[in-house]
N, C-alpha and C. Protein backbone atom coordinates (compact mmCIF):
# COMPACT_ATOMS: atom_id res chain seq x y z
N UNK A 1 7.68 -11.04 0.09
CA UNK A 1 6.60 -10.41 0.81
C UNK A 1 5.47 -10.11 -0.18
N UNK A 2 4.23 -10.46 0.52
CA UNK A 2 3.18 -10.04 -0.53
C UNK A 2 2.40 -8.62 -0.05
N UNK A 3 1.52 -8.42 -0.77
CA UNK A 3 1.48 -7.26 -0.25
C UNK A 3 -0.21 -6.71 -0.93
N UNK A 4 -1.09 -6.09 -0.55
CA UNK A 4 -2.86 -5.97 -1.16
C UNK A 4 -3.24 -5.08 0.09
N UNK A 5 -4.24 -3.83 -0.94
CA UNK A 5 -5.32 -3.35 -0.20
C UNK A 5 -6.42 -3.34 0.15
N UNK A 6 -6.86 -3.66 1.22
CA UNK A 6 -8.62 -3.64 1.21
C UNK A 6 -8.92 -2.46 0.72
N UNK A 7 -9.82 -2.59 -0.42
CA UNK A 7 -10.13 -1.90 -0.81
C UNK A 7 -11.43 -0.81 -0.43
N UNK A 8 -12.26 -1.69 0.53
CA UNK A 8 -12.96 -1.46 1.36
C UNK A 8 -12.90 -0.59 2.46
N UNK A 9 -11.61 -1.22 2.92
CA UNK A 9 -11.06 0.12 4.14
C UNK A 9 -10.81 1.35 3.81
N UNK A 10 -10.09 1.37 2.31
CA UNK A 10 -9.12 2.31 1.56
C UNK A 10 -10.18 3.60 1.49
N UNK A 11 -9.61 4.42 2.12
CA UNK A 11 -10.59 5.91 2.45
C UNK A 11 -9.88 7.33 0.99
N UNK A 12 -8.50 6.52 0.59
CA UNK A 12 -7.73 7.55 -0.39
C UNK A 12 -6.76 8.44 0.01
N UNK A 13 -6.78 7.85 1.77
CA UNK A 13 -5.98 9.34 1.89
C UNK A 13 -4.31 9.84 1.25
N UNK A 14 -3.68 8.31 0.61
CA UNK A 14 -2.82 8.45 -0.20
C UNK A 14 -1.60 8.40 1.05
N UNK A 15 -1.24 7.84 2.07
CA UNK A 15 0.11 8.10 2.82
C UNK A 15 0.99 7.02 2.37
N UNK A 16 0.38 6.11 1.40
CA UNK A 16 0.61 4.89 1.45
C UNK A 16 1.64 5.54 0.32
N UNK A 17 0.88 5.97 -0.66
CA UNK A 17 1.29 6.71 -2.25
C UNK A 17 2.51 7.56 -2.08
N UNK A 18 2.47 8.46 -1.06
CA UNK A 18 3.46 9.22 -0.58
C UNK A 18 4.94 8.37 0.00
N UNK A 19 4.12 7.70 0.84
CA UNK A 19 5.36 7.02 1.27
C UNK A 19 6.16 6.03 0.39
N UNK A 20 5.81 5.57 -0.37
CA UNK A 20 6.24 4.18 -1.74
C UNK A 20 5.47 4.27 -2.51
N UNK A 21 5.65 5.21 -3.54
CA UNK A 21 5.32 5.82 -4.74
C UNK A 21 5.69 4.74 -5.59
N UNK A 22 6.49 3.52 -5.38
CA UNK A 22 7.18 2.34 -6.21
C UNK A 22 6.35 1.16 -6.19
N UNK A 23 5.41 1.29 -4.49
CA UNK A 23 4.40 -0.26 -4.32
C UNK A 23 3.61 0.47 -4.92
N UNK A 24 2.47 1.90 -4.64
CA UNK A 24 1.36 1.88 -4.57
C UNK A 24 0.84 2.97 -5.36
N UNK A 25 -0.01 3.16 -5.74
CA UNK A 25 -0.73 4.21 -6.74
C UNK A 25 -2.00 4.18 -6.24
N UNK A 26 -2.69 5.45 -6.96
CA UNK A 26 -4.23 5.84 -6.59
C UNK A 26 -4.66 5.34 -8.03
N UNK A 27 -5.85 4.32 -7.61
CA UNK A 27 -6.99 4.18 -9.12
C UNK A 27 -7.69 5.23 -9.35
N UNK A 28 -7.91 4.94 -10.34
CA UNK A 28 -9.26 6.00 -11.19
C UNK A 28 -9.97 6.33 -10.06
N UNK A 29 -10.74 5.54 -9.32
CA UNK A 29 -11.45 5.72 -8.24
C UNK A 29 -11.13 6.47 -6.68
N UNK A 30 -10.10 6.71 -7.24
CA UNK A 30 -9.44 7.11 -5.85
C UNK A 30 -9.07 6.72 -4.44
N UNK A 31 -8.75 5.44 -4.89
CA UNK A 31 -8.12 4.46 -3.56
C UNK A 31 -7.05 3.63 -4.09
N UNK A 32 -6.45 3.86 -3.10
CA UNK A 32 -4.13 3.26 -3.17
C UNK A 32 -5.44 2.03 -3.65
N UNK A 33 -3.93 0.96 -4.95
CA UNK A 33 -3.77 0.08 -4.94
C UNK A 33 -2.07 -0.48 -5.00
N UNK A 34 -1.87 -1.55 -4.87
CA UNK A 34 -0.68 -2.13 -5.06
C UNK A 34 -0.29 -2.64 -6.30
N UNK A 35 0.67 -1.55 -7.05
CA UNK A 35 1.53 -2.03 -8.27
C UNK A 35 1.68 -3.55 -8.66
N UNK A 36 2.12 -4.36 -7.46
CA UNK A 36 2.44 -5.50 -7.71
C UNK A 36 1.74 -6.06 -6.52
N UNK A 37 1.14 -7.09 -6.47
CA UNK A 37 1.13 -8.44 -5.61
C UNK A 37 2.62 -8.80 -4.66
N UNK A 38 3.79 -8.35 -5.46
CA UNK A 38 4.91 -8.74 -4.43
C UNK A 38 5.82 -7.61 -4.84
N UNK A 39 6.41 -7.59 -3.06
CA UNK A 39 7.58 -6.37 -3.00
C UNK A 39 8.45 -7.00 -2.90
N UNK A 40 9.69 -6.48 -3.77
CA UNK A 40 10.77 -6.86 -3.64
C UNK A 40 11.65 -6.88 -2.23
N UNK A 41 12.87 -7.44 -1.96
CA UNK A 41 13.38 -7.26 -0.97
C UNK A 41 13.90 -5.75 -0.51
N UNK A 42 14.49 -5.57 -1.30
CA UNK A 42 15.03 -4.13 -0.98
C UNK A 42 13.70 -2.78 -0.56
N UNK A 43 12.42 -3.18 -0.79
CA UNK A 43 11.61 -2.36 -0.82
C UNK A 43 10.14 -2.53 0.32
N UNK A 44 10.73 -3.88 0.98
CA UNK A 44 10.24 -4.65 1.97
C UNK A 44 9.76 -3.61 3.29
N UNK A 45 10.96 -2.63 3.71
CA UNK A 45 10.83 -1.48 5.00
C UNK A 45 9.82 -0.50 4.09
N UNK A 46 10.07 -0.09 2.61
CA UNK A 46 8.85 1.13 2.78
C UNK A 46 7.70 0.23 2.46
N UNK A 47 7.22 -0.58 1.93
CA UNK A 47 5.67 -1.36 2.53
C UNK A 47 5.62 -1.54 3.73
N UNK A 48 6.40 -1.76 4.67
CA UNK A 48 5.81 -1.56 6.44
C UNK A 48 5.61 -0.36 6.45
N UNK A 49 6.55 0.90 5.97
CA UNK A 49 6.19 1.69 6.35
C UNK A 49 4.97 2.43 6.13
N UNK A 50 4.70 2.19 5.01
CA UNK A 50 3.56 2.52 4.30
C UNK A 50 2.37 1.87 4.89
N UNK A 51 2.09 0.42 4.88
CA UNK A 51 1.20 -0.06 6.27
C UNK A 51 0.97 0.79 7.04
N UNK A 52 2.64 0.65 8.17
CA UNK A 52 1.68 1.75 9.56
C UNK A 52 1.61 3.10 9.34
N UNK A 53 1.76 3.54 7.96
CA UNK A 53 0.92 5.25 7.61
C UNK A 53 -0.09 5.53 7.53
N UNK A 54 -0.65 4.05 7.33
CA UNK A 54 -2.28 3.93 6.64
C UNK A 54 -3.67 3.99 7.80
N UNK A 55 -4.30 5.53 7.98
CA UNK A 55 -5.01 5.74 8.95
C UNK A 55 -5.85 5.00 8.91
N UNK A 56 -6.35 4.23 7.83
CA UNK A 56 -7.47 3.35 7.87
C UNK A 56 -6.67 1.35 7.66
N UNK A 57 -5.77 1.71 7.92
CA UNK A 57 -5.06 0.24 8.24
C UNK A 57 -5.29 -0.61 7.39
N UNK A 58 -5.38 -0.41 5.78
CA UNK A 58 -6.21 -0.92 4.67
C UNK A 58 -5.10 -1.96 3.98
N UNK A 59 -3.95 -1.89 4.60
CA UNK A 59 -3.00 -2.92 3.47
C UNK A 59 -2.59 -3.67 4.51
N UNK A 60 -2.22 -5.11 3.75
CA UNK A 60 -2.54 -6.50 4.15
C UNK A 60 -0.95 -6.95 3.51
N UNK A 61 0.19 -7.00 4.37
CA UNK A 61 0.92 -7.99 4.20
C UNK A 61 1.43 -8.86 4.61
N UNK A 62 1.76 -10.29 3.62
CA UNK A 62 1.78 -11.40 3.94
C UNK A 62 3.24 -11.77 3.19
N UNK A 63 4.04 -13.37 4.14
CA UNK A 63 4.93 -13.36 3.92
C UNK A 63 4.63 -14.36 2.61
């Protein structure tokens, strides 16, 4: 699974960060990015979950 934020959308509110503290982090700037380009299998459910946390619907994954 791949996995990227618009960065554009990305408002900061961090549910993403909260929820998979392992995919995603806040930049300097203050908007989630994604640790890695790809989530592992085992870690596949908290990037969905983290997706549909995201009030501004800013992460993009692809298989």
């Amino acid at each position: 699974m791949k996995i990227e934020v618009n960065l554009n959308k990305c408002q900061g509110y961090a549910q993403c960060v909260a929820e998979a503290p392992e995919i995603f982090t806040l930049n300097a700037d203050g908007v989630a990015e994604a640790l890695s380009a790809s989530v592992a299998e085992s870690d596949e459910k908290y990037a969905i979950a983290a997706a549909d946390l995201c009030p501004m619907q800013a992460i993009i994954i692809s298989d």
